[in-house]
PDB file of N, CA and C in Angstrom:
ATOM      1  N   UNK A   1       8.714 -10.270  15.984  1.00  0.00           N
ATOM      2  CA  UNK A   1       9.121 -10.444  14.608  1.00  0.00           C
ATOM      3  C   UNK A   1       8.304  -9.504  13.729  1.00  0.00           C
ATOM      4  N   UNK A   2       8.783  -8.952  12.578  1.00  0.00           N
ATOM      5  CA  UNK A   2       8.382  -7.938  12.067  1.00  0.00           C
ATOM      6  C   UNK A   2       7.670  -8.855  10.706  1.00  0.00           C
ATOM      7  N   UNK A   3       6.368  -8.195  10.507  1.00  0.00           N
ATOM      8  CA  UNK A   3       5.519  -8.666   9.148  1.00  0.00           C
ATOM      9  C   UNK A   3       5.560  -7.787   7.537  1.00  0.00           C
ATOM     10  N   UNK A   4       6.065  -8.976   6.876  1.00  0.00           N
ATOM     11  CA  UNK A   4       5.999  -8.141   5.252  1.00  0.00           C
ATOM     12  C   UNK A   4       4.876  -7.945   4.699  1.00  0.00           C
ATOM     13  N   UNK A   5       4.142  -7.000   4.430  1.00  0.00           N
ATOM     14  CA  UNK A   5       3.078  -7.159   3.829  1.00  0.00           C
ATOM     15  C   UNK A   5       3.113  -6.069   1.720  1.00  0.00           C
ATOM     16  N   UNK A   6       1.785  -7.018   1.095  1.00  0.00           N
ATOM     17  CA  UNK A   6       2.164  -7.026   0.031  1.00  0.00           C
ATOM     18  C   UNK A   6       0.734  -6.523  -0.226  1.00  0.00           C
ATOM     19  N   UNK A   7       0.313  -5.276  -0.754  1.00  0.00           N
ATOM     20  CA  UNK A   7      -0.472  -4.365  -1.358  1.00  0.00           C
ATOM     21  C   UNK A   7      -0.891  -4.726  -2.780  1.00  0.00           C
ATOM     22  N   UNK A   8      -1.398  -4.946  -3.725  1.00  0.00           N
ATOM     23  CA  UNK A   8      -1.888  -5.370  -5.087  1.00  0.00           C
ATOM     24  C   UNK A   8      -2.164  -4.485  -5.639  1.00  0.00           C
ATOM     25  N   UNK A   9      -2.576  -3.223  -6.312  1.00  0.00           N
ATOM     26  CA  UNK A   9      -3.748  -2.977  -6.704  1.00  0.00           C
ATOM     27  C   UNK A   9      -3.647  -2.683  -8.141  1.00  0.00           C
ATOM     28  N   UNK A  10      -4.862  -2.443  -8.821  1.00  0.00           N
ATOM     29  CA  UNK A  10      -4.917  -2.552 -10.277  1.00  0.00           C
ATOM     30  C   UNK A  10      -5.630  -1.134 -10.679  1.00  0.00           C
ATOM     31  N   UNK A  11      -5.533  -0.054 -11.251  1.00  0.00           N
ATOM     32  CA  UNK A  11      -5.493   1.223 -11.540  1.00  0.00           C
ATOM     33  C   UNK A  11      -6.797   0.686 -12.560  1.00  0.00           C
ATOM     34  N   UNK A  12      -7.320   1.638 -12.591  1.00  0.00           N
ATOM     35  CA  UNK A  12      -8.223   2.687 -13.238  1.00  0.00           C
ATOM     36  C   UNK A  12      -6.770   3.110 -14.757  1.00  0.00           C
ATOM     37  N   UNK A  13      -7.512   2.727 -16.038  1.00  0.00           N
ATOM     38  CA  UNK A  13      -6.364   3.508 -17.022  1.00  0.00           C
ATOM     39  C   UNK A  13      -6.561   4.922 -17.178  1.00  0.00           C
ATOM     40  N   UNK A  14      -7.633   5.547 -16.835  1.00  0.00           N
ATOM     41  CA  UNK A  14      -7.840   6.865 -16.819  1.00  0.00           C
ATOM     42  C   UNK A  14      -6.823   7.738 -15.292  1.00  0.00           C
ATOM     43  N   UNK A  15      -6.805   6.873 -14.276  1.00  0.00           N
ATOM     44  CA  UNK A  15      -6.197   7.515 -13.032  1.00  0.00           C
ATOM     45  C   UNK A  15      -5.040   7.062 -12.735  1.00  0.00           C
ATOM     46  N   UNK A  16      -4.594   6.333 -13.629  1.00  0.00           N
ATOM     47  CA  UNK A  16      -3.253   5.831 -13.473  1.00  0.00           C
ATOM     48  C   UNK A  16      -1.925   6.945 -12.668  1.00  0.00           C
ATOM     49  N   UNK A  17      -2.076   8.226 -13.647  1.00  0.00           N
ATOM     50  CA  UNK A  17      -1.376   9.253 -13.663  1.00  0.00           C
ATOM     51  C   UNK A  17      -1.598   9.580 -11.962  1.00  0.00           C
ATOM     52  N   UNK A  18      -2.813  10.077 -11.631  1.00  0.00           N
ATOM     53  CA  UNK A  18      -3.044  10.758 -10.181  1.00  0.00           C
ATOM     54  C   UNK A  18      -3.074   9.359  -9.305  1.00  0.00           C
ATOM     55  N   UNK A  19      -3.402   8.247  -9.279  1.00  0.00           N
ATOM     56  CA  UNK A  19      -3.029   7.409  -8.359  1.00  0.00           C
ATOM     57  C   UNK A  19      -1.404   6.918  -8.142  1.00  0.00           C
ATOM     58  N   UNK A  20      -0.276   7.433  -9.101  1.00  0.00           N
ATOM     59  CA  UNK A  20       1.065   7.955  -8.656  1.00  0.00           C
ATOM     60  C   UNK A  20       0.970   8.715  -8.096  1.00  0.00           C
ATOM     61  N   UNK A  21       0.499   9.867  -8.689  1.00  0.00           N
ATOM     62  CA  UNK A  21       0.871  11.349  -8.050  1.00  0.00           C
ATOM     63  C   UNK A  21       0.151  11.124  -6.457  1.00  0.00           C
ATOM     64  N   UNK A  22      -0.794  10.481  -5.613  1.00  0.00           N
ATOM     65  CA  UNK A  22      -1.626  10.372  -4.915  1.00  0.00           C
ATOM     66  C   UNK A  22      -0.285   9.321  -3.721  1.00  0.00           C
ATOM     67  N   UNK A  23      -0.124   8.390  -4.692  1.00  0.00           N
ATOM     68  CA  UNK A  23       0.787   7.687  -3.764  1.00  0.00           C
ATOM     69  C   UNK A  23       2.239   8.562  -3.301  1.00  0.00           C
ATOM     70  N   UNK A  24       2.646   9.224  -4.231  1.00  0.00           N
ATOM     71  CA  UNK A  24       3.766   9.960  -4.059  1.00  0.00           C
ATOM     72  C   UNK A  24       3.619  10.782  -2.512  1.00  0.00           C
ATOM     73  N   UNK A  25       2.297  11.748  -2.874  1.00  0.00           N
ATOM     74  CA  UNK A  25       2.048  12.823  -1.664  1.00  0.00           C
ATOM     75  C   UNK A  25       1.663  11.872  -0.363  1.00  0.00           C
ATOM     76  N   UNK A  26       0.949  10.548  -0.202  1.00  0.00           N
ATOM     77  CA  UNK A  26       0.859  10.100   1.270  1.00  0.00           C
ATOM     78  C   UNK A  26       2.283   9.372   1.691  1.00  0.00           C
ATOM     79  N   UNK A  27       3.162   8.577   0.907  1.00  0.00           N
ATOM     80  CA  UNK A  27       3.482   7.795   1.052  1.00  0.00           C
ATOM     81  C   UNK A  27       5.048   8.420   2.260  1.00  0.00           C
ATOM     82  N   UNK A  28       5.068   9.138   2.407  1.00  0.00           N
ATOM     83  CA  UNK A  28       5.695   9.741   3.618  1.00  0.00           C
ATOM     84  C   UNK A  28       5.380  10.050   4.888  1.00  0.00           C
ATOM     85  N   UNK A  29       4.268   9.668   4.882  1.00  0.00           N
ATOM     86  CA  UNK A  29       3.162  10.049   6.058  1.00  0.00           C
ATOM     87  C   UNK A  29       2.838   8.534   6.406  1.00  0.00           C
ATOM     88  N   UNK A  30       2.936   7.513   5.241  1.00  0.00           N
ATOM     89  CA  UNK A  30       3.151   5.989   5.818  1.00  0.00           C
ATOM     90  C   UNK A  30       4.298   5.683   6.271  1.00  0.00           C
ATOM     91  N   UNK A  31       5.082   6.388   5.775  1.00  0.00           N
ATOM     92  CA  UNK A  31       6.423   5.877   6.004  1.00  0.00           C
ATOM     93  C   UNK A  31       7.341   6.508   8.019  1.00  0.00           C
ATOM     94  N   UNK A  32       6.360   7.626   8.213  1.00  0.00           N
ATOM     95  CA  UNK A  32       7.024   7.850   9.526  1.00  0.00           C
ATOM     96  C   UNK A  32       5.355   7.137  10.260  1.00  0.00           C
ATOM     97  N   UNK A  33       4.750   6.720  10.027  1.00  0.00           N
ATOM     98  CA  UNK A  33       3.708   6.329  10.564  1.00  0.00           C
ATOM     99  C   UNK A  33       4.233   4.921  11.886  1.00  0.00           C
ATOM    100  N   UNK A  34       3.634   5.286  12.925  1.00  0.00           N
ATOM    101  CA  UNK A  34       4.164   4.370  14.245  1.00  0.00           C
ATOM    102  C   UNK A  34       4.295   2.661  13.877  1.00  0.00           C
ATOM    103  N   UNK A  35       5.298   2.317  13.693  1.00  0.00           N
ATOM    104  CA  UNK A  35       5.262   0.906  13.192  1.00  0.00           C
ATOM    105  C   UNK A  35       5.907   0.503  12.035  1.00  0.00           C
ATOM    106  N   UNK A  36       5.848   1.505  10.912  1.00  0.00           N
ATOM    107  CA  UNK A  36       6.678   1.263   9.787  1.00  0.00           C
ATOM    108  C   UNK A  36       7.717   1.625   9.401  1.00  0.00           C
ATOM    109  N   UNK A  37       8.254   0.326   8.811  1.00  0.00           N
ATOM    110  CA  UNK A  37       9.859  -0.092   8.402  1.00  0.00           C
ATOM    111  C   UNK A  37      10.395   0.509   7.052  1.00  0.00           C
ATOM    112  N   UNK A  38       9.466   0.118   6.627  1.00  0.00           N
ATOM    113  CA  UNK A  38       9.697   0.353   4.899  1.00  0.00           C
ATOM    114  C   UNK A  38       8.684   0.465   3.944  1.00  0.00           C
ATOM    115  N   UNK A  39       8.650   1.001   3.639  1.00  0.00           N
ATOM    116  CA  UNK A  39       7.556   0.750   2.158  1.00  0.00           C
ATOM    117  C   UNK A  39       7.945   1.144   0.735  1.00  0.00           C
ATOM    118  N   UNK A  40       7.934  -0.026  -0.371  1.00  0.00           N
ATOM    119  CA  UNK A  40       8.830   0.035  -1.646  1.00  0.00           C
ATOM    120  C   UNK A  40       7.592  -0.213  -2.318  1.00  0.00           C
ATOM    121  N   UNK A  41       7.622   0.842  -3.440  1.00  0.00           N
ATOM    122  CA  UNK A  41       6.647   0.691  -5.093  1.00  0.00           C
ATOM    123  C   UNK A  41       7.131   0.302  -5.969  1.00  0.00           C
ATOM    124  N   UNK A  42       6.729  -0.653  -6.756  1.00  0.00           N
ATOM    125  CA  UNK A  42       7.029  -1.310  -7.797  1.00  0.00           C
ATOM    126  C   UNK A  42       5.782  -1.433  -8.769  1.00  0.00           C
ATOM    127  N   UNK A  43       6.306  -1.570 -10.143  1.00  0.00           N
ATOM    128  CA  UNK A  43       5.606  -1.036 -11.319  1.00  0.00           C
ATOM    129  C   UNK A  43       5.341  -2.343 -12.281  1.00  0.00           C
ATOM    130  N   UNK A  44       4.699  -3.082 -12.636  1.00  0.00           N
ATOM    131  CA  UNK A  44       4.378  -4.560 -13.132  1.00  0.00           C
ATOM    132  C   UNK A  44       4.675  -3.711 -14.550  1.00  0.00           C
ATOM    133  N   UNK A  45       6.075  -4.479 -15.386  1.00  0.00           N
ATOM    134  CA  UNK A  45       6.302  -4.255 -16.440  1.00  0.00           C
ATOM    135  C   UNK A  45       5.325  -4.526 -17.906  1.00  0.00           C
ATOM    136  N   UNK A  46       4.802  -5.579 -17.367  1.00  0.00           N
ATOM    137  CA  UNK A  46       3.641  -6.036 -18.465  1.00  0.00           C
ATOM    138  C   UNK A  46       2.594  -5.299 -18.466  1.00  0.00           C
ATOM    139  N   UNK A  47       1.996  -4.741 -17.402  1.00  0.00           N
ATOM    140  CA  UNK A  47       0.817  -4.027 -17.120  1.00  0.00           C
ATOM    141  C   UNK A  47       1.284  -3.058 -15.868  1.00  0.00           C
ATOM    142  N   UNK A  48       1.584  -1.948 -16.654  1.00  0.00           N
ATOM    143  CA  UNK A  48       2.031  -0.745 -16.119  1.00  0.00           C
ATOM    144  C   UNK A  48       0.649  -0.129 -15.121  1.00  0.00           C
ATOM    145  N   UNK A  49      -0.374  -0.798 -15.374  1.00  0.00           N
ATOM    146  CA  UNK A  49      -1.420  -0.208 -14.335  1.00  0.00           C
ATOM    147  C   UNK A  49      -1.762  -1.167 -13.243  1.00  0.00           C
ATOM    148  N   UNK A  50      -0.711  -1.864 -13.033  1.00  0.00           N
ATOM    149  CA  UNK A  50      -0.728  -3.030 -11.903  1.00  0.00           C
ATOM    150  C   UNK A  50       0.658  -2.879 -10.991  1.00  0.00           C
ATOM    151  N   UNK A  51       0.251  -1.932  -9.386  1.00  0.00           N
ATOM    152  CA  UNK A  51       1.478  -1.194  -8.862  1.00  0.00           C
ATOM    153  C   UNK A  51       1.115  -2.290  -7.484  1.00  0.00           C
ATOM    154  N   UNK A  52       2.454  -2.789  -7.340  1.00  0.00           N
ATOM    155  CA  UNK A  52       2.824  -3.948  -6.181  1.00  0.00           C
ATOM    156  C   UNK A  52       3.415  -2.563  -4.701  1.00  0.00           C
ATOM    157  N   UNK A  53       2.972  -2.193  -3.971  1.00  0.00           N
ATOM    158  CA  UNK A  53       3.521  -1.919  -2.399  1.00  0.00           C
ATOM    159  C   UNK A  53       3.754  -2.699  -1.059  1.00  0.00           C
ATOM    160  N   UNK A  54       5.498  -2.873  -1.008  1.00  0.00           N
ATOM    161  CA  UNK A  54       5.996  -4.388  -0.252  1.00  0.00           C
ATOM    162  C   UNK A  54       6.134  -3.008   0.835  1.00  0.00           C
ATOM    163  N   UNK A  55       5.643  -3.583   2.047  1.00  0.00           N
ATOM    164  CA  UNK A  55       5.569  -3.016   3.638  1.00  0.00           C
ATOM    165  C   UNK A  55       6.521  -3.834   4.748  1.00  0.00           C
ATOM    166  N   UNK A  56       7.505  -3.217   5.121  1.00  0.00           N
ATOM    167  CA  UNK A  56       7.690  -3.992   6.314  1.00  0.00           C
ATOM    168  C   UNK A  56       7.320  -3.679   7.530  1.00  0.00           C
ATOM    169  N   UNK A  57       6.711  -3.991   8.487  1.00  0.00           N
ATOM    170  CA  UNK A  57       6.256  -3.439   9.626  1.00  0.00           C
ATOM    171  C   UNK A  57       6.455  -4.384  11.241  1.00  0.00           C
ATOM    172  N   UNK A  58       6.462  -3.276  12.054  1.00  0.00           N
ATOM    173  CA  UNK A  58       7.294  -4.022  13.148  1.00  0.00           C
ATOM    174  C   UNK A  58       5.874  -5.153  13.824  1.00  0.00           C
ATOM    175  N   UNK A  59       4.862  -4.853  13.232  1.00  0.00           N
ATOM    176  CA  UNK A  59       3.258  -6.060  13.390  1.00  0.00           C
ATOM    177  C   UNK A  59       2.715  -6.371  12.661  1.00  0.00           C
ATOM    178  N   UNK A  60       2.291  -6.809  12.341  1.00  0.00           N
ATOM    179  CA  UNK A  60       0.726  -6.894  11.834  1.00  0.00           C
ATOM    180  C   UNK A  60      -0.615  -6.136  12.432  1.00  0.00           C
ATOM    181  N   UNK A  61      -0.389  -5.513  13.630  1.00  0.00           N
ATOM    182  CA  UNK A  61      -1.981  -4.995  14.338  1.00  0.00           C
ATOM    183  C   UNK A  61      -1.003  -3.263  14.153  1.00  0.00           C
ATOM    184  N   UNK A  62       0.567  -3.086  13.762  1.00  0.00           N
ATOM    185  CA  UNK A  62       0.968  -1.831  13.760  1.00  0.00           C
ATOM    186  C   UNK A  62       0.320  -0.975  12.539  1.00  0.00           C
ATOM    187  N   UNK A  63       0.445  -2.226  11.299  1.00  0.00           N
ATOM    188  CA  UNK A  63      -0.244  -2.071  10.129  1.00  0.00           C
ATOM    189  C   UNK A  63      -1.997  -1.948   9.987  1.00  0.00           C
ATOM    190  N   UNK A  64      -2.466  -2.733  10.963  1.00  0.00           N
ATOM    191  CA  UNK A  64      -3.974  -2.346  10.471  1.00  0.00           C
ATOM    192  C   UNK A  64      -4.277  -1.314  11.376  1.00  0.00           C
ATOM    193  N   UNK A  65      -3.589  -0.596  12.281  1.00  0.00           N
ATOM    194  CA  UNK A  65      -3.831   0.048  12.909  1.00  0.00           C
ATOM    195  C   UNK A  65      -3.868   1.693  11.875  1.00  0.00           C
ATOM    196  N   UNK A  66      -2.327   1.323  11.358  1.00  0.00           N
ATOM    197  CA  UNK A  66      -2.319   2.433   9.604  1.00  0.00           C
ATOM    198  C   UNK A  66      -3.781   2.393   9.141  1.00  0.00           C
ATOM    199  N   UNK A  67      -3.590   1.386   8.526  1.00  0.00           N
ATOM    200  CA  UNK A  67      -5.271   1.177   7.583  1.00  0.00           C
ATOM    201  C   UNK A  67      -6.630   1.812   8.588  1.00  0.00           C
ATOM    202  N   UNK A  68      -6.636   1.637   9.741  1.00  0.00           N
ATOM    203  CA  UNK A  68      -7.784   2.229  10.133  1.00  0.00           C
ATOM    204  C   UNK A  68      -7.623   3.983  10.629  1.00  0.00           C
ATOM    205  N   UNK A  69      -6.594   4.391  10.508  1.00  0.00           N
ATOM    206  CA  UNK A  69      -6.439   5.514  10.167  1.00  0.00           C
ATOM    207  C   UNK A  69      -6.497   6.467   8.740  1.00  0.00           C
ATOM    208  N   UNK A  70      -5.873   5.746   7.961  1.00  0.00           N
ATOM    209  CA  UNK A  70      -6.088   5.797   6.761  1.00  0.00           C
ATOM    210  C   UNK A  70      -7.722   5.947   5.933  1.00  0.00           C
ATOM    211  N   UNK A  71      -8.720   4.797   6.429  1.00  0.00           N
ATOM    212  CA  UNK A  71      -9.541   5.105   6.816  1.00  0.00           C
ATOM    213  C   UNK A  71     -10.454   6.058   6.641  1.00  0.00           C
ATOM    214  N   UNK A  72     -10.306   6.860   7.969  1.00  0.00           N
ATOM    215  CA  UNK A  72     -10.861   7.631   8.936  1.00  0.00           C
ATOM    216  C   UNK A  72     -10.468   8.515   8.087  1.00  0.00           C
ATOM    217  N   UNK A  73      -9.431   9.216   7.617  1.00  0.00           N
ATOM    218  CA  UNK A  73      -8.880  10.109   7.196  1.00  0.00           C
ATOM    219  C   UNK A  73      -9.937  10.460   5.645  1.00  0.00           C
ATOM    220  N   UNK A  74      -9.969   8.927   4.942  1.00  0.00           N
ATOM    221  CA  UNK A  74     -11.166   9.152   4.067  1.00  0.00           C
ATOM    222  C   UNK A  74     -10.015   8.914   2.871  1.00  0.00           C
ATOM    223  N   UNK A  75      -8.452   8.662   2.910  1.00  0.00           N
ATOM    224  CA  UNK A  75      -7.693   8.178   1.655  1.00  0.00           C
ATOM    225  C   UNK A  75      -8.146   6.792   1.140  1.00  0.00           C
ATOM    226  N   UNK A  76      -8.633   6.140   2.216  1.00  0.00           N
ATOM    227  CA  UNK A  76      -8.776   4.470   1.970  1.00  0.00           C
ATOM    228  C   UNK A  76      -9.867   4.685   0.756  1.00  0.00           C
ATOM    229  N   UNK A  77     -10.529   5.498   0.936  1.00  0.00           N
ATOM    230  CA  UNK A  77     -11.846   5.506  -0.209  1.00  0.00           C
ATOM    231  C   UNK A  77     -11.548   6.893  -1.681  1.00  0.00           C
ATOM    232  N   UNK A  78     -10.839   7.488  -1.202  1.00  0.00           N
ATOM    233  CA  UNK A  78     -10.534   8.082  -2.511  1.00  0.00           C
ATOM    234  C   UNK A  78      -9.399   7.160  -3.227  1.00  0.00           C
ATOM    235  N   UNK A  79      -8.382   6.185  -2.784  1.00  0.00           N
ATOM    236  CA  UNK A  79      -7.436   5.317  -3.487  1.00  0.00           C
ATOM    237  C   UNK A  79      -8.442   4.393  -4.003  1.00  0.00           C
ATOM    238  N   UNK A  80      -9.556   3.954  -3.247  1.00  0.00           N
ATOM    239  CA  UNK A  80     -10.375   3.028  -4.221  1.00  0.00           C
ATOM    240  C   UNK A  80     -10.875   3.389  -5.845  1.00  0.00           C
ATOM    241  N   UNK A  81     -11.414   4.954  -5.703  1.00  0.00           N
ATOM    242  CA  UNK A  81     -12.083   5.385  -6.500  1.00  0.00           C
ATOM    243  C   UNK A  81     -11.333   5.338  -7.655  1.00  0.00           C
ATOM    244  N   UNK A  82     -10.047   5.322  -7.632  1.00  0.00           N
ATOM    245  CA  UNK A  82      -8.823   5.013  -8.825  1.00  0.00           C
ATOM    246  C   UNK A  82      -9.019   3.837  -9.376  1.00  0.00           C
ATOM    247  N   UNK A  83      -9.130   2.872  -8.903  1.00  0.00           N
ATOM    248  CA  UNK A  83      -9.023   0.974  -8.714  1.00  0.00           C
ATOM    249  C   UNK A  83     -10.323   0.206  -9.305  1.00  0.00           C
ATOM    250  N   UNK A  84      -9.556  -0.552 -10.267  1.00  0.00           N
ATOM    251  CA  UNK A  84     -10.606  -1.198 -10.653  1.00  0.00           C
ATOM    252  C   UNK A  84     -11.604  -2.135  -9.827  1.00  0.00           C
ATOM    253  N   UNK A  85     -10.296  -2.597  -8.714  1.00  0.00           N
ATOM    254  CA  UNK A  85     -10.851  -3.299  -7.742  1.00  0.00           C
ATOM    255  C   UNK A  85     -10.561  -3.431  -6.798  1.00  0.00           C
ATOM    256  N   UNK A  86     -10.920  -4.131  -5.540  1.00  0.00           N
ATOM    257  CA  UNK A  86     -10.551  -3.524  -3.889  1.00  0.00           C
ATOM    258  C   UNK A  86      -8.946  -3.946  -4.332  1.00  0.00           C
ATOM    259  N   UNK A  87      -7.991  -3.497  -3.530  1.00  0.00           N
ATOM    260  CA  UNK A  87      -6.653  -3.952  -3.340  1.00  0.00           C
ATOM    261  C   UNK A  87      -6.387  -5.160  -2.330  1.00  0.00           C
ATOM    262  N   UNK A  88      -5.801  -6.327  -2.819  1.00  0.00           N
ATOM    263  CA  UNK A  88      -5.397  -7.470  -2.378  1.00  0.00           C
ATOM    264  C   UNK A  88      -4.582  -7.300  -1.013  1.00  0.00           C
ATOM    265  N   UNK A  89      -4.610  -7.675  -0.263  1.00  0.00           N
ATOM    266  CA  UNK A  89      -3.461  -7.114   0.716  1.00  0.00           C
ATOM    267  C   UNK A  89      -3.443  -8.846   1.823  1.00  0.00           C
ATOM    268  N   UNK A  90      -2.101  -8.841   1.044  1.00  0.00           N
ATOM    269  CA  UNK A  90      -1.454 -10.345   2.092  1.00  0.00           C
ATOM    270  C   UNK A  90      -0.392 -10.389   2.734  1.00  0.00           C
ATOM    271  N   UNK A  91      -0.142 -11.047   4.169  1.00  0.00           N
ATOM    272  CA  UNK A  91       0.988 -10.543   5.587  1.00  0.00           C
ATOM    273  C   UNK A  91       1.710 -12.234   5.215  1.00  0.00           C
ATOM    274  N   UNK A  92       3.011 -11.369   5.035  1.00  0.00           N
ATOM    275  CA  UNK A  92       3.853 -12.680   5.251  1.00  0.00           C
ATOM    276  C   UNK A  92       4.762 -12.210   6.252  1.00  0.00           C
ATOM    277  N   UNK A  93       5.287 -13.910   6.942  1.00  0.00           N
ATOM    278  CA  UNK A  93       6.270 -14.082   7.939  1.00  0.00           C
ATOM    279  C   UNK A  93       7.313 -14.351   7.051  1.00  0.00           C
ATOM    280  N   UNK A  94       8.712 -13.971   7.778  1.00  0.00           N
ATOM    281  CA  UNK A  94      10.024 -14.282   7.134  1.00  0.00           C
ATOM    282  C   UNK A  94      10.359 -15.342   7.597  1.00  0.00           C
ATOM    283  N   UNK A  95      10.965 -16.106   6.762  1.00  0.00           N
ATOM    284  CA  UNK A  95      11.423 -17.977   7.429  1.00  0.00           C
ATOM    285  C   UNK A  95      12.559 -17.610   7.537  1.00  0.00           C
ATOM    286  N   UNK A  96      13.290 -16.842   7.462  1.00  0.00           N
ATOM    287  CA  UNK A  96      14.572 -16.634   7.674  1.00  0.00           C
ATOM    288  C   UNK A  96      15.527 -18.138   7.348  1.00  0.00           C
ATOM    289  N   UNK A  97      15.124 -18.689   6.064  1.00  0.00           N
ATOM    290  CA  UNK A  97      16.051 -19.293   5.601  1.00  0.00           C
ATOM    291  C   UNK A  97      16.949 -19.175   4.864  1.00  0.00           C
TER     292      UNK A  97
END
């Protein structure tokens, strides 16, 4: 069964601009990344510096396996440097009701 997972994070108002532009340039490189389904950005209308990323992925260990590449690579810590604060990140199952 494949896991949804839900990304949080809350921008920096100064980096708002380059933490788009930042998501724009990886987010294709998540997207053929071994394991992933989907990944959709969404923009919190009230607080335009609060960007929601819904993941579908064929695991949960396909996904942290991303993240520890990600990582390594050294994006995990320049996306922080944008962020006011670490990014929330919670795995849901589908109930398929």
């Amino acid at each position: 069964m494949s896991v949804n997972v839900i990304l949080d994070i809350q921008s920096k108002p100064e980096c708002i601009d380059e933490l788009k532009s930042t998501l724009e340039n990886i987010l294709p490189d998540t997207r053929s990344f071994d394991g992933c389904l989907n990944v959709k950005v969404i923009e919190n209308q009230d607080n335009p510096l609060n960007i929601l990323l819904f993941e579908d992925w064929v695991s949960r260990e396909h996904q942290e396996k991303y993240l520890q590449w990600r990582a390594e690579t050294g994006a995990l810590e320049a996306l922080g440097n944008m962020l006011t604060q670490p990014p929330s990140i919670q795995y849901f199952d589908d109930l398929n009701i």
